[in-house]
C-alpha atoms as a PDB file:
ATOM      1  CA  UNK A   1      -7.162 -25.281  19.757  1.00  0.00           C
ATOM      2  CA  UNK A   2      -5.850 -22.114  19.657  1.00  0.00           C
ATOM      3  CA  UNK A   3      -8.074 -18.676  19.832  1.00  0.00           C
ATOM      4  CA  UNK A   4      -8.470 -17.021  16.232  1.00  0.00           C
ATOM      5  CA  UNK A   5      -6.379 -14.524  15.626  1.00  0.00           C
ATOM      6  CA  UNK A   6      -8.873 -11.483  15.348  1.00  0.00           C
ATOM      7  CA  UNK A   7     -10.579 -12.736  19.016  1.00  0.00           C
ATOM      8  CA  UNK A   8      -7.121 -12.759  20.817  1.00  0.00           C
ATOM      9  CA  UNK A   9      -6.221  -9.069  19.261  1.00  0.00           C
ATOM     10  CA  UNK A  10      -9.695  -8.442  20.603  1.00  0.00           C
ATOM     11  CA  UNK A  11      -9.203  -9.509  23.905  1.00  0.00           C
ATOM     12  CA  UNK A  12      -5.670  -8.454  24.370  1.00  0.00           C
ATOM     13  CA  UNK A  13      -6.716  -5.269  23.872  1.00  0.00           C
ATOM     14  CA  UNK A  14      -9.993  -5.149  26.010  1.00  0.00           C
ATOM     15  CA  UNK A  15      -7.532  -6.657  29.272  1.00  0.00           C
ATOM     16  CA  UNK A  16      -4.256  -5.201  28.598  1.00  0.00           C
ATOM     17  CA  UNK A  17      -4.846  -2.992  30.949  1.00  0.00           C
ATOM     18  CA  UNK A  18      -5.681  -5.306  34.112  1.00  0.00           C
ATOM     19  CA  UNK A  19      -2.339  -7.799  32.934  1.00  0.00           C
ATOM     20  CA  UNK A  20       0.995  -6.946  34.546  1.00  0.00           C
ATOM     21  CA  UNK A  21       3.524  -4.863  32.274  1.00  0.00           C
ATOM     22  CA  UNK A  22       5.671  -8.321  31.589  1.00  0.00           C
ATOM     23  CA  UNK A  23       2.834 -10.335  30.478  1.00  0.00           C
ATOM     24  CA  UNK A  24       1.289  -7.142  28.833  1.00  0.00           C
ATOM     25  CA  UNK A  25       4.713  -6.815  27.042  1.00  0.00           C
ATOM     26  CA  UNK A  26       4.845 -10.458  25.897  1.00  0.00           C
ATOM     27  CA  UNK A  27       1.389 -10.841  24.771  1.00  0.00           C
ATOM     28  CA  UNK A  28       2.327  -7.606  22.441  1.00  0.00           C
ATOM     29  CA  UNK A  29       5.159  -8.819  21.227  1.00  0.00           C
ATOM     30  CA  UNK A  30       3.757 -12.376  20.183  1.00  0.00           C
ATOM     31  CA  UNK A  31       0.743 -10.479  18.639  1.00  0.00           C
ATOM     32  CA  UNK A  32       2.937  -7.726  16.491  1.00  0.00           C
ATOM     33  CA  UNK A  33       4.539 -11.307  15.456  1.00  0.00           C
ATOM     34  CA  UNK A  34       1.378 -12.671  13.801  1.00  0.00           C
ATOM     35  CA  UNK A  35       0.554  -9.184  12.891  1.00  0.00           C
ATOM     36  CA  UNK A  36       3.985  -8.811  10.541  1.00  0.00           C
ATOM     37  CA  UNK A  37       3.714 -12.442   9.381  1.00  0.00           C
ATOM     38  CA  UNK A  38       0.460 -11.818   7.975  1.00  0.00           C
ATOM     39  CA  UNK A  39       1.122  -8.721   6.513  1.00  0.00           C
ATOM     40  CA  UNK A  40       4.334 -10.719   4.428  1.00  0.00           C
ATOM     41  CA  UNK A  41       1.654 -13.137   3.437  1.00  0.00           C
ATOM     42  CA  UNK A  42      -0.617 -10.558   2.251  1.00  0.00           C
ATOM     43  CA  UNK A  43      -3.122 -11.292   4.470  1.00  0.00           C
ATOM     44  CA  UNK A  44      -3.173  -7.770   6.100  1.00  0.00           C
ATOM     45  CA  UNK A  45      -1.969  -4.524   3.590  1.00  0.00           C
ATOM     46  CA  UNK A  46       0.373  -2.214   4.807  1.00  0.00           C
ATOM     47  CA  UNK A  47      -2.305  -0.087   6.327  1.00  0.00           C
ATOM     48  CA  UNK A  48      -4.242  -2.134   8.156  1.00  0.00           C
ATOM     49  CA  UNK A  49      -0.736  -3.807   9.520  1.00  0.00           C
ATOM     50  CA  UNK A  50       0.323  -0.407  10.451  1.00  0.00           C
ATOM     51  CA  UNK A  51      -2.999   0.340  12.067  1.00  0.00           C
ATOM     52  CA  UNK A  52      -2.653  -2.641  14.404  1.00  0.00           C
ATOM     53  CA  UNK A  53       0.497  -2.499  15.577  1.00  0.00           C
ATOM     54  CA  UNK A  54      -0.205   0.788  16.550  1.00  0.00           C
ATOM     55  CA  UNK A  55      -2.768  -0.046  18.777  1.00  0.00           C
ATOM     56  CA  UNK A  56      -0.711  -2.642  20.185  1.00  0.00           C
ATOM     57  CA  UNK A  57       1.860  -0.228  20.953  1.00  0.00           C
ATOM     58  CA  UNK A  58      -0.999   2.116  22.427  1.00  0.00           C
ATOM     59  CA  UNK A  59      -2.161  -0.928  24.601  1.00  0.00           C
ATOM     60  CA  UNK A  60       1.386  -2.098  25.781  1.00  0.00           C
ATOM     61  CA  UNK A  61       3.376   1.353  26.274  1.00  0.00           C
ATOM     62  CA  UNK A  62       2.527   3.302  29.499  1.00  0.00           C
ATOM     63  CA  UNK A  63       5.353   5.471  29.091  1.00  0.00           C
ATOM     64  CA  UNK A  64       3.673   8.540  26.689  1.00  0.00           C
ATOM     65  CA  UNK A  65       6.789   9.530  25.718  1.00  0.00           C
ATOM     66  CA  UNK A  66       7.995   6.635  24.667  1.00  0.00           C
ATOM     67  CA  UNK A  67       4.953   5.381  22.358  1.00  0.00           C
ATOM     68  CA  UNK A  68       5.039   8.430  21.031  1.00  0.00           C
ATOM     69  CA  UNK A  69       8.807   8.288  19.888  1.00  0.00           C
ATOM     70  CA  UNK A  70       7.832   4.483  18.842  1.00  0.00           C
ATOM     71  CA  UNK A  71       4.694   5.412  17.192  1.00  0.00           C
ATOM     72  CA  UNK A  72       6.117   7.687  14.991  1.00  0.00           C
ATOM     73  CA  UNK A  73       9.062   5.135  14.233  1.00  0.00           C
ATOM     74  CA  UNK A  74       6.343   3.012  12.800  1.00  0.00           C
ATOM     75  CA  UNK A  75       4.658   5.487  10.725  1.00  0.00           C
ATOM     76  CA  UNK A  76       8.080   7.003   9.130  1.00  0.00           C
ATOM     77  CA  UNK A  77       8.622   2.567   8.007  1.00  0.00           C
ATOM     78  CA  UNK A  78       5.554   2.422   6.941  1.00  0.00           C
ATOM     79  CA  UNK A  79       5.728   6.147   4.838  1.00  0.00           C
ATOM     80  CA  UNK A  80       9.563   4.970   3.613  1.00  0.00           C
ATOM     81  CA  UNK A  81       8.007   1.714   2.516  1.00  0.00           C
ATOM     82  CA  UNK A  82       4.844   3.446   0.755  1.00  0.00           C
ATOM     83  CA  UNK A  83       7.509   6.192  -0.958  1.00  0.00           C
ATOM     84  CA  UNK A  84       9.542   3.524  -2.046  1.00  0.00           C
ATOM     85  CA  UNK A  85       6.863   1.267  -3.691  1.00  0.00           C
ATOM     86  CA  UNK A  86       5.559   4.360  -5.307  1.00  0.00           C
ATOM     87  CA  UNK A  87       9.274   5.497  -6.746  1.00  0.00           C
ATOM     88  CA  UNK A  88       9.668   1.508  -7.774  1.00  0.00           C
ATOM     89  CA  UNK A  89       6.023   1.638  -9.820  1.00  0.00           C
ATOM     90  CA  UNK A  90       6.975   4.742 -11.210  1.00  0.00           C
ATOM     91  CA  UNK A  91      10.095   3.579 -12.425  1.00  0.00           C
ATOM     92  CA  UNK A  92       9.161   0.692 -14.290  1.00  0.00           C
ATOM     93  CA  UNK A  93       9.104   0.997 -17.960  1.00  0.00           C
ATOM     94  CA  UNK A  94       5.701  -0.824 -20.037  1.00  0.00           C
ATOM     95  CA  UNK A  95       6.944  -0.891 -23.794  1.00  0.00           C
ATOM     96  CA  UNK A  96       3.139  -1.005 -25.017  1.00  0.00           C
ATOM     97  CA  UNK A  97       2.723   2.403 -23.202  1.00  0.00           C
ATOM     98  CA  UNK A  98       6.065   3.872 -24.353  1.00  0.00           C
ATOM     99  CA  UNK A  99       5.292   3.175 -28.043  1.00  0.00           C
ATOM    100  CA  UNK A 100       1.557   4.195 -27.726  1.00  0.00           C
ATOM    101  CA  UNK A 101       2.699   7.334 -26.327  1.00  0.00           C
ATOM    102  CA  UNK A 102       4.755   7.807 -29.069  1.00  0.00           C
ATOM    103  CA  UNK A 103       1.999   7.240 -31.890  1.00  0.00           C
ATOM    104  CA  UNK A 104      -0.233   9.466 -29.408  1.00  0.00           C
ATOM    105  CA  UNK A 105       2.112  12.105 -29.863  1.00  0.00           C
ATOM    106  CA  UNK A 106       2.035  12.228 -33.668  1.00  0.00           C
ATOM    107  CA  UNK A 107      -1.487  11.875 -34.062  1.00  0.00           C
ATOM    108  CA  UNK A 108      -1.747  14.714 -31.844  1.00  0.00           C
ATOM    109  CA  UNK A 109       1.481  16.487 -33.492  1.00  0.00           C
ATOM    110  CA  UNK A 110      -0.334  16.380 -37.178  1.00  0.00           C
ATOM    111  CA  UNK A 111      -3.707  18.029 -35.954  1.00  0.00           C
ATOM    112  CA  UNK A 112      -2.417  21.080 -34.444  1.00  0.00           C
ATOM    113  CA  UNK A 113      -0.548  20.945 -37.812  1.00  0.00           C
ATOM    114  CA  UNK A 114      -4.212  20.968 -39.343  1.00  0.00           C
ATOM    115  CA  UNK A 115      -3.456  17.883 -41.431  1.00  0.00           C
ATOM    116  CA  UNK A 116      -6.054  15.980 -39.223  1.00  0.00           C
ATOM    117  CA  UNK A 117      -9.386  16.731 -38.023  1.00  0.00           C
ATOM    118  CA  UNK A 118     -10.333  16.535 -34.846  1.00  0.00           C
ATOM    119  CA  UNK A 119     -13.289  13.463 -35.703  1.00  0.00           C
ATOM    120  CA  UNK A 120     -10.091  11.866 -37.242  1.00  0.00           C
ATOM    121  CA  UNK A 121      -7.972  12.334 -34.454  1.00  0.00           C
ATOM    122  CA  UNK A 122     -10.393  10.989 -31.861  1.00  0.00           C
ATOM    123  CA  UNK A 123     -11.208   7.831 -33.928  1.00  0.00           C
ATOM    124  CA  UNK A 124      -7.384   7.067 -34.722  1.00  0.00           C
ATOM    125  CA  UNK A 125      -6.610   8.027 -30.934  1.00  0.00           C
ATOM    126  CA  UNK A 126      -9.286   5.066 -30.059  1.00  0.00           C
ATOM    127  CA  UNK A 127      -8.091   3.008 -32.205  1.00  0.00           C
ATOM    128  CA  UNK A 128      -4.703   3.230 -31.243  1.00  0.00           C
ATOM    129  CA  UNK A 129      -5.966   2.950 -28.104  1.00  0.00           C
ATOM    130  CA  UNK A 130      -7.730  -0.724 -29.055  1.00  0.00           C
ATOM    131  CA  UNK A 131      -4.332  -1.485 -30.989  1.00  0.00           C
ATOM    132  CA  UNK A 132      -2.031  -0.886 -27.953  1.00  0.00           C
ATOM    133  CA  UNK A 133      -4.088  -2.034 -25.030  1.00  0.00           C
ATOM    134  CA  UNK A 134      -6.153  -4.658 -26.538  1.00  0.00           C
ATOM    135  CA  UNK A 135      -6.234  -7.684 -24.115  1.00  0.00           C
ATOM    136  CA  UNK A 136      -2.888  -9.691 -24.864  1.00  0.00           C
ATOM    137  CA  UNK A 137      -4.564 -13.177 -24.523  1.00  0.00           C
END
């Protein structure tokens, strides 16, 4: 039966150093494997993905330089990624908020008009509020 996941991580990184640099190599690469595959799952988020493969990288490179110039490779994916989810949230458009926005912005219009008081506004702001975001089931 193979080892659990979590245990070989553990132990790979405990002996990586006493393992020669092909089997070292190897044994990180099939790791970082799992690692991504579970992270498209959703088994790992993005952060905790990042965070291992990182310490792969710092338990399989010797060459300083060159974990370094891979290290930061990862973290600029993983940044790019994060931007890019955060542009594509942004982006999307909810027609409940758009339109409650819109009645938001009357409301609020016709009280610094002085046609509504402010105990008016706040009880037709929660009741918009109630009307727009009330659960849709």
């Amino acid at each position: 039966m193979p080892q659990p996941f979590r245990e070989q991580l553990r132990r790979f990184l405990a002996d990586s150093e006493n393992l020669e640099p092909g089997e070292r190599a190897r044994r990180a690469a099939a790791l970082e494997r799992v690692v991504l595959a579970r992270e498209a799952a959703g088994d790992l988020v993005p952060a905790e993905s990042a965070y291992l493969q990182l310490s792969l990288l710092r338990a399989s490179v010797t060459d300083e330089e060159d974990l370094s110039r891979r290290s930061a490779a990862l973290i600029e994916r993983y940044r790019e990624a994060s931007e890019a989810g955060w542009r594509a949230y942004r982006e999307q458009s909810d027609p409940r908020h758009e339109a409650y926005r819109a009645a938001e912005a009357d409301l609020v219009r016709a009280a610094r008009a002085g046609d509504l008081p402010e105990a008016e506004l706040r009880a037709q702001l929660q009741a918009l509020r109630e009307r727009y975001y009330a659960d849709p089931n």
